[in-house]
Protein backbone atom coordinates (compact mmCIF):
# COMPACT_ATOMS: atom_id res chain seq x y z
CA UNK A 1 -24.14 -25.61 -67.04
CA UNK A 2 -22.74 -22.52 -64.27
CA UNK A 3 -20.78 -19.85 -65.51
CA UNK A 4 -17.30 -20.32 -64.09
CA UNK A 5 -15.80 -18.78 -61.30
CA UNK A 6 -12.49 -18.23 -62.58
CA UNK A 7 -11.51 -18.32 -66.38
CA UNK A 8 -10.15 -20.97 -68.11
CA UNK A 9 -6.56 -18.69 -68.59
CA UNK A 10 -6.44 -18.32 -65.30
CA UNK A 11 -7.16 -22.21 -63.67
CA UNK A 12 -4.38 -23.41 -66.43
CA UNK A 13 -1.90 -20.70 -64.92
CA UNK A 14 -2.99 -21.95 -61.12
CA UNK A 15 -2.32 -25.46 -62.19
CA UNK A 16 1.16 -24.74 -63.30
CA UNK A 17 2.12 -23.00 -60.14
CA UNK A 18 1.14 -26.50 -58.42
CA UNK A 19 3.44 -28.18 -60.32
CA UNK A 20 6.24 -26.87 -57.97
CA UNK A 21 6.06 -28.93 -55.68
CA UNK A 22 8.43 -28.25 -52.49
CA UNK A 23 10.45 -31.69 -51.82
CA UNK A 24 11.17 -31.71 -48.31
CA UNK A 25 14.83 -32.69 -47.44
CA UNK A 26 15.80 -35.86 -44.96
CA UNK A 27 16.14 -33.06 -42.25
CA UNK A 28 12.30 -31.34 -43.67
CA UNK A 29 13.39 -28.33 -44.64
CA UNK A 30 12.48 -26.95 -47.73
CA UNK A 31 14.09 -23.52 -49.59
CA UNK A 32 11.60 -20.67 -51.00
CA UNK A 33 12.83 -21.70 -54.54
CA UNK A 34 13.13 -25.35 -54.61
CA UNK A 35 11.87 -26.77 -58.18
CA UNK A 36 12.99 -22.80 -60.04
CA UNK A 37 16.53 -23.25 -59.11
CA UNK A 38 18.59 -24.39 -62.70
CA UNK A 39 22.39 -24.81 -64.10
CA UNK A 40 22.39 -23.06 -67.40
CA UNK A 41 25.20 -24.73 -68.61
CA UNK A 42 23.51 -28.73 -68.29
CA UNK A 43 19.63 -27.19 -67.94
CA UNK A 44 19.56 -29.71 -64.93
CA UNK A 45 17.81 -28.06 -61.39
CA UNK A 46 19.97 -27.17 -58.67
CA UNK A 47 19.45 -29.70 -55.52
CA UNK A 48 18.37 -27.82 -51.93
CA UNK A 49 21.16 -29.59 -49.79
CA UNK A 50 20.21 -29.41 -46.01
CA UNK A 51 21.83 -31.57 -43.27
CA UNK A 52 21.66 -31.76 -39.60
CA UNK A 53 25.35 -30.92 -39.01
CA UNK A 54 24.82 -27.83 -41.40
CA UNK A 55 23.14 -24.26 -39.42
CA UNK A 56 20.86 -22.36 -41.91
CA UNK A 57 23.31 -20.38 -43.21
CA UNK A 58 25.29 -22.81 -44.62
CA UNK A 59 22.35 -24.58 -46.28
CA UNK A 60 23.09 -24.57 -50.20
CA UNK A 61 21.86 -25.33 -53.53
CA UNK A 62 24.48 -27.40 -56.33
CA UNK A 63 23.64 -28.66 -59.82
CA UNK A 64 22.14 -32.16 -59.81
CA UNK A 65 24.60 -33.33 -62.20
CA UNK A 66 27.56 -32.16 -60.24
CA UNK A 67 27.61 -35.34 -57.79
CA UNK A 68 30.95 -34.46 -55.97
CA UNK A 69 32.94 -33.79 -58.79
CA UNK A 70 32.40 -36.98 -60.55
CA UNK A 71 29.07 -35.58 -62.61
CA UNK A 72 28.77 -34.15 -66.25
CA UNK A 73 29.01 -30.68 -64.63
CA UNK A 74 30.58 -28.23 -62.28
CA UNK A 75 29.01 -27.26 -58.81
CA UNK A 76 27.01 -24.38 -59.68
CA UNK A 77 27.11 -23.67 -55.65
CA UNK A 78 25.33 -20.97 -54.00
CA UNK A 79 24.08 -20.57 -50.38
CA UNK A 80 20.78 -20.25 -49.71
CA UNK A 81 20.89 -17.58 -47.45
CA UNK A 82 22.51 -15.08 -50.47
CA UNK A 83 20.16 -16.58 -52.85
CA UNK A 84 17.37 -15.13 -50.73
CA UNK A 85 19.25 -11.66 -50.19
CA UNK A 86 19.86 -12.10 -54.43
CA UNK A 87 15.59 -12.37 -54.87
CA UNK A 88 14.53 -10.43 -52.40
CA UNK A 89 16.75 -7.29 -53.50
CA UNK A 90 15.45 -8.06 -57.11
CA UNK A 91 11.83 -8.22 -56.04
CA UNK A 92 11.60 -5.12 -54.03
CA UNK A 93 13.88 -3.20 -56.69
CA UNK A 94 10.72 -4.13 -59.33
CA UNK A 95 8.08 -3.88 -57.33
CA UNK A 96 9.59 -0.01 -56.08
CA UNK A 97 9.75 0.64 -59.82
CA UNK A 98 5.99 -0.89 -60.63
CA UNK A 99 4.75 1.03 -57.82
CA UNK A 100 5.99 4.11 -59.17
CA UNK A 101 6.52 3.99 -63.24
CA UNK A 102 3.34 1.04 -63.99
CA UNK A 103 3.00 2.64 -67.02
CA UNK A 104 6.28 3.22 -68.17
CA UNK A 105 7.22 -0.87 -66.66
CA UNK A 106 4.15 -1.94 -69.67
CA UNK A 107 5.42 0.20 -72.20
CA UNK A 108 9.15 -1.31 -71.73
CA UNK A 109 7.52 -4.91 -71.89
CA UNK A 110 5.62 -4.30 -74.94
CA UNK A 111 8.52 -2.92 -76.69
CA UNK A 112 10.53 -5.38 -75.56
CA UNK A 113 8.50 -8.11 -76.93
CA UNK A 114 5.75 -6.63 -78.93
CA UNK A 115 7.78 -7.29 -82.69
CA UNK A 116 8.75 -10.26 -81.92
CA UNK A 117 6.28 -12.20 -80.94
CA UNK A 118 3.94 -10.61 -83.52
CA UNK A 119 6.65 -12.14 -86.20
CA UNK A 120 7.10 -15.25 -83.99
CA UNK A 121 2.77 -16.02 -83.38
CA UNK A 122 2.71 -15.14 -87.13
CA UNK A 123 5.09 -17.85 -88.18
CA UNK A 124 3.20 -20.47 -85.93
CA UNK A 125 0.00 -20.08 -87.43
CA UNK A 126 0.75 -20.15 -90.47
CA UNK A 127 2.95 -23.20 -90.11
CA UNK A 128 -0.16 -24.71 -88.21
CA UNK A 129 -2.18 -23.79 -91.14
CA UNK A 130 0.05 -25.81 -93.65
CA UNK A 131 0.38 -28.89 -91.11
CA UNK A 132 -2.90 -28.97 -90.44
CA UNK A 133 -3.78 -28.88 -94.91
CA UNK A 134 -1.35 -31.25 -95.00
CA UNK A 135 -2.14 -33.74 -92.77
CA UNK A 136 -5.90 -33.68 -94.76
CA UNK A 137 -4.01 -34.13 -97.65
CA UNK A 138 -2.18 -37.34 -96.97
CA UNK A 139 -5.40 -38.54 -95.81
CA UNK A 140 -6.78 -38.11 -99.32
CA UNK A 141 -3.58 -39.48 -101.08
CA UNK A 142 -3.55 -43.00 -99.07
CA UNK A 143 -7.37 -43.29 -99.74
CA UNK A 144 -6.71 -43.19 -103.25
CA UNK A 145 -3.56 -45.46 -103.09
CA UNK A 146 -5.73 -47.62 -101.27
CA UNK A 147 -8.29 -47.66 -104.35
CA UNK A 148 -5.50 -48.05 -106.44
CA UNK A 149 -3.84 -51.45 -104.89
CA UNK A 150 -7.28 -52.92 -104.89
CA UNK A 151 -8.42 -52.08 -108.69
CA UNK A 152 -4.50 -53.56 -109.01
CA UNK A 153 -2.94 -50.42 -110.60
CA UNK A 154 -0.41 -50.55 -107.65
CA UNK A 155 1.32 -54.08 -106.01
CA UNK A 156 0.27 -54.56 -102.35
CA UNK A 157 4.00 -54.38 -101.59
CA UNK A 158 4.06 -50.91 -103.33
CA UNK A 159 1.14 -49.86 -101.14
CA UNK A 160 2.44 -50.62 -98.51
CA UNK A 161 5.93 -48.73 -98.83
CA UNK A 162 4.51 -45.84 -99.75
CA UNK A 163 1.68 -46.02 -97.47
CA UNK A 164 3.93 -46.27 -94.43
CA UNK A 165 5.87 -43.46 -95.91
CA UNK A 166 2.87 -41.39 -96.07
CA UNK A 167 1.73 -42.45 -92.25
CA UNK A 168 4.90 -41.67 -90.63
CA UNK A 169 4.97 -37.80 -92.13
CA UNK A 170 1.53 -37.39 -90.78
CA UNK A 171 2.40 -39.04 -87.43
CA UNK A 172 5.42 -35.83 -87.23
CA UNK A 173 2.84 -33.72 -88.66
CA UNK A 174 0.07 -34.50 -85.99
CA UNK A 175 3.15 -34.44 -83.20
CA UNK A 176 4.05 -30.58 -84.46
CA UNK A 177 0.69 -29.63 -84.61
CA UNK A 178 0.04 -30.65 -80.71
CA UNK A 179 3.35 -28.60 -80.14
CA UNK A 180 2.13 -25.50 -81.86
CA UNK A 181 -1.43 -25.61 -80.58
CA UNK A 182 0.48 -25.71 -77.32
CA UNK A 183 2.55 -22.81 -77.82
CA UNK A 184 -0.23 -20.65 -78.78
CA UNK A 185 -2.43 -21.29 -75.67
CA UNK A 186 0.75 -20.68 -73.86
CA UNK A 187 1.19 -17.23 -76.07
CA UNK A 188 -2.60 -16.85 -74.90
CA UNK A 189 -1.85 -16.78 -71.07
CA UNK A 190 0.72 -14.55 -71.50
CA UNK A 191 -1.87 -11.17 -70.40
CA UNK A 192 -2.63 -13.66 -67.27
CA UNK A 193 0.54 -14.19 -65.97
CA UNK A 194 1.38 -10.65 -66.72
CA UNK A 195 -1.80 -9.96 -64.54
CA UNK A 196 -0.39 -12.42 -62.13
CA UNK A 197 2.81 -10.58 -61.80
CA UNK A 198 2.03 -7.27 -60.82
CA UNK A 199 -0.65 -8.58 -58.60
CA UNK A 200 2.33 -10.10 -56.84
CA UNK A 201 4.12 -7.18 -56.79
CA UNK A 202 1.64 -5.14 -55.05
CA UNK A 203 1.34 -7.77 -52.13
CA UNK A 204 4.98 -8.30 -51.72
CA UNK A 205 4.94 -4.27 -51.73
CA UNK A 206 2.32 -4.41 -49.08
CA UNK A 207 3.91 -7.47 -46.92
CA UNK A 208 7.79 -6.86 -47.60
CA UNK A 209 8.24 -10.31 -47.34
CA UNK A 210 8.62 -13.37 -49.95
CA UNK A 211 6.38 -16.53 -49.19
CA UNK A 212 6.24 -19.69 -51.50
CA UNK A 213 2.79 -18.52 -53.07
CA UNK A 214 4.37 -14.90 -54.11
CA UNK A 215 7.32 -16.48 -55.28
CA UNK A 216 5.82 -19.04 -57.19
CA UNK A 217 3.50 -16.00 -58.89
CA UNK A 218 6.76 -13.61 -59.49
CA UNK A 219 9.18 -15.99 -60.55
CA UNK A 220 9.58 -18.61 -63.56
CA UNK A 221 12.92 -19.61 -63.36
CA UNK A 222 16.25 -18.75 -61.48
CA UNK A 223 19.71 -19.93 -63.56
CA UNK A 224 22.94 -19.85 -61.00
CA UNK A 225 26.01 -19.84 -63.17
CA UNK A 226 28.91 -21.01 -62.05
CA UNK A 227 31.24 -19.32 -59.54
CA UNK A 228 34.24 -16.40 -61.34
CA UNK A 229 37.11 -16.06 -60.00
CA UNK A 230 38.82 -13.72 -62.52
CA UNK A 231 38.62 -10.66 -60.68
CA UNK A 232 39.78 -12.13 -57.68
CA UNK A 233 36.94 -12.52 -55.76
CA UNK A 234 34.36 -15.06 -56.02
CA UNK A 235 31.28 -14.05 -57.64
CA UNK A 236 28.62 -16.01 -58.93
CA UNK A 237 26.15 -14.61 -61.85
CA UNK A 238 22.45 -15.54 -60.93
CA UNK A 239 19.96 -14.56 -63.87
CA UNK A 240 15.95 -14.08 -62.62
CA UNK A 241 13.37 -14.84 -64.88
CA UNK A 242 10.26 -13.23 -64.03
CA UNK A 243 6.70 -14.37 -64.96
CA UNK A 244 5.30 -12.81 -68.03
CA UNK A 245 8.59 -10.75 -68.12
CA UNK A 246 11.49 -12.60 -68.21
CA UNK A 247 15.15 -11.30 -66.87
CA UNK A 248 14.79 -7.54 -66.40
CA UNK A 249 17.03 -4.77 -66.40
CA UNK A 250 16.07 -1.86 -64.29
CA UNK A 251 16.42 1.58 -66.74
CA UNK A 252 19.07 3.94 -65.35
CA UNK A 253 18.12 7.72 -64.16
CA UNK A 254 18.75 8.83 -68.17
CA UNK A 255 17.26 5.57 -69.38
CA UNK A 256 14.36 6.17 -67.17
CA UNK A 257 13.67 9.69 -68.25
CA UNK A 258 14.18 8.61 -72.16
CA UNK A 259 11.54 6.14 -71.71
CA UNK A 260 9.37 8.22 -69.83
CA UNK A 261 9.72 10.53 -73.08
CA UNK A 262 9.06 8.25 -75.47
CA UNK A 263 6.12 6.71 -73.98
CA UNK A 264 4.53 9.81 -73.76
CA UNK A 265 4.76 10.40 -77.30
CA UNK A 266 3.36 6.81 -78.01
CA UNK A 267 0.70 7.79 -75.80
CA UNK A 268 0.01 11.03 -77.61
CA UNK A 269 -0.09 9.51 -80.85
CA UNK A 270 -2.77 6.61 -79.91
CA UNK A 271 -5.12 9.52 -77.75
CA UNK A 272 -4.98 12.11 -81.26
């Protein structure tokens, strides 16, 4: 046995960034944020639609499910020129701020999540707890009903109803419990990806430019909404999920100074 290079955290986190794979198109190109790109209305991804006849600035993304107008959903169309402009002004706008306020960037996190997820990780293991008691318990009850139908205080047709009653809730029991245990090592990468981020953040700060790799280590998820027309000018909403972060909202000048005030308080408090 070798002491491992990397932790275990942090070769599960690597192994999910694999996952998006770039699909190339019939012409070979590929987009920056093919496999992140999702409608929020259907929760299908947005197809990369390249063509010969189209030059790279018409090259566009549009929900999966649209299909021309005849699919469960509406076009969700954006190019993927603006997309680009759309990420890359988000990127450097966090990574300016990161560079400059690291500090106060944690503390907004923290407070952003912190009560939440306490009450949320809470609720899991304890639920795990019970499922988990449970699913010992039903093991004891059909050992004894199976004791039972052969010293013939129960019929074998009555054993087997409520046997295969018993089986099937610890079948859903066993199912939750994989689902929970699964959340909770996700909860557990959370300070990796977090690490992850602002690693990626201080190389886009040094390069200025967005590659696959960065992207894929800044960015979770990217939701284009449909296009508004209501103001009289097409706009279309496009909602950036960041990794370990989720959508952020840059703190105005008197936001910014607020936070700056109460952190240092919160620091006071924990250095007294």
């Amino acid at each position: 046995m070798q002491e491992p290079i990397i932790d275990e955290n942090t070769w599960l986190r690597v192994q999910e960034l694999r996952k998006n794979k770039r699909r190339n198109t019939k012409t070979g190109k590929t987009s920056l944020f093919s496999g992140l790109t999702f409608c929020p209305d259907c929760g299908a991804k947005l197809h990369f639609c390249a063509a010969k006849s189209l030059k790279p600035n018409q090259e566009f993304y549009r929900c999966a499910n649209y299909k021309d107008g005849r699919g469960s959903c509406k076009i969700h169309y954006i190019r993927n020129v603006v997309l680009e402009q759309i990420v890359q002004t988000a990127v450097s706008d966090l990574a300016d701020f990161v560079r400059n306020y690291e500090a106060v960037f944690l503390y907004m996190l923290s407070r952003k999540t912190e009560n939440e997820k306490k009450a949320e990780l809470l609720a899991m293991r304890q639920r795990l707890t019970a499922a988990q008691s449970r699913i010992t318990e039903i093991d004891r009850v059909i050992s004894r009903l199976y004791e039972d139908n052969i010293l013939g205080k129960i019929s074998d047709e009555r054993f087997a109803k409520m046997s295969s009653t018993y089986e099937a809730e610890q079948k859903a029991l066993e199912a939750e419990v994989a689902e929970i245990e699964q959340k909770l090592r996700d909860a557990d990468k959370a300070c990796v990806d977090l690490r992850m981020l602002l690693k990626g953040l201080r190389d886009y700060t040094e390069v200025k430019e967005l590659t696959p790799e960065l992207v894929n280590t800044l960015i979770r998820r990217i939701e284009v909404h449909n296009s508004d027309r209501s103001s009289g000018k097409i706009t279309v909403k496009v909602d950036i999920y960041f990794t370990a972060a989720g959508m952020i909202d840059l703190p105005t000048e008197k936001e910014l100074e607020k936070l700056i005030s109460e952190f240092q308080k919160e620091h006071s408090k924990a250095t007294a």
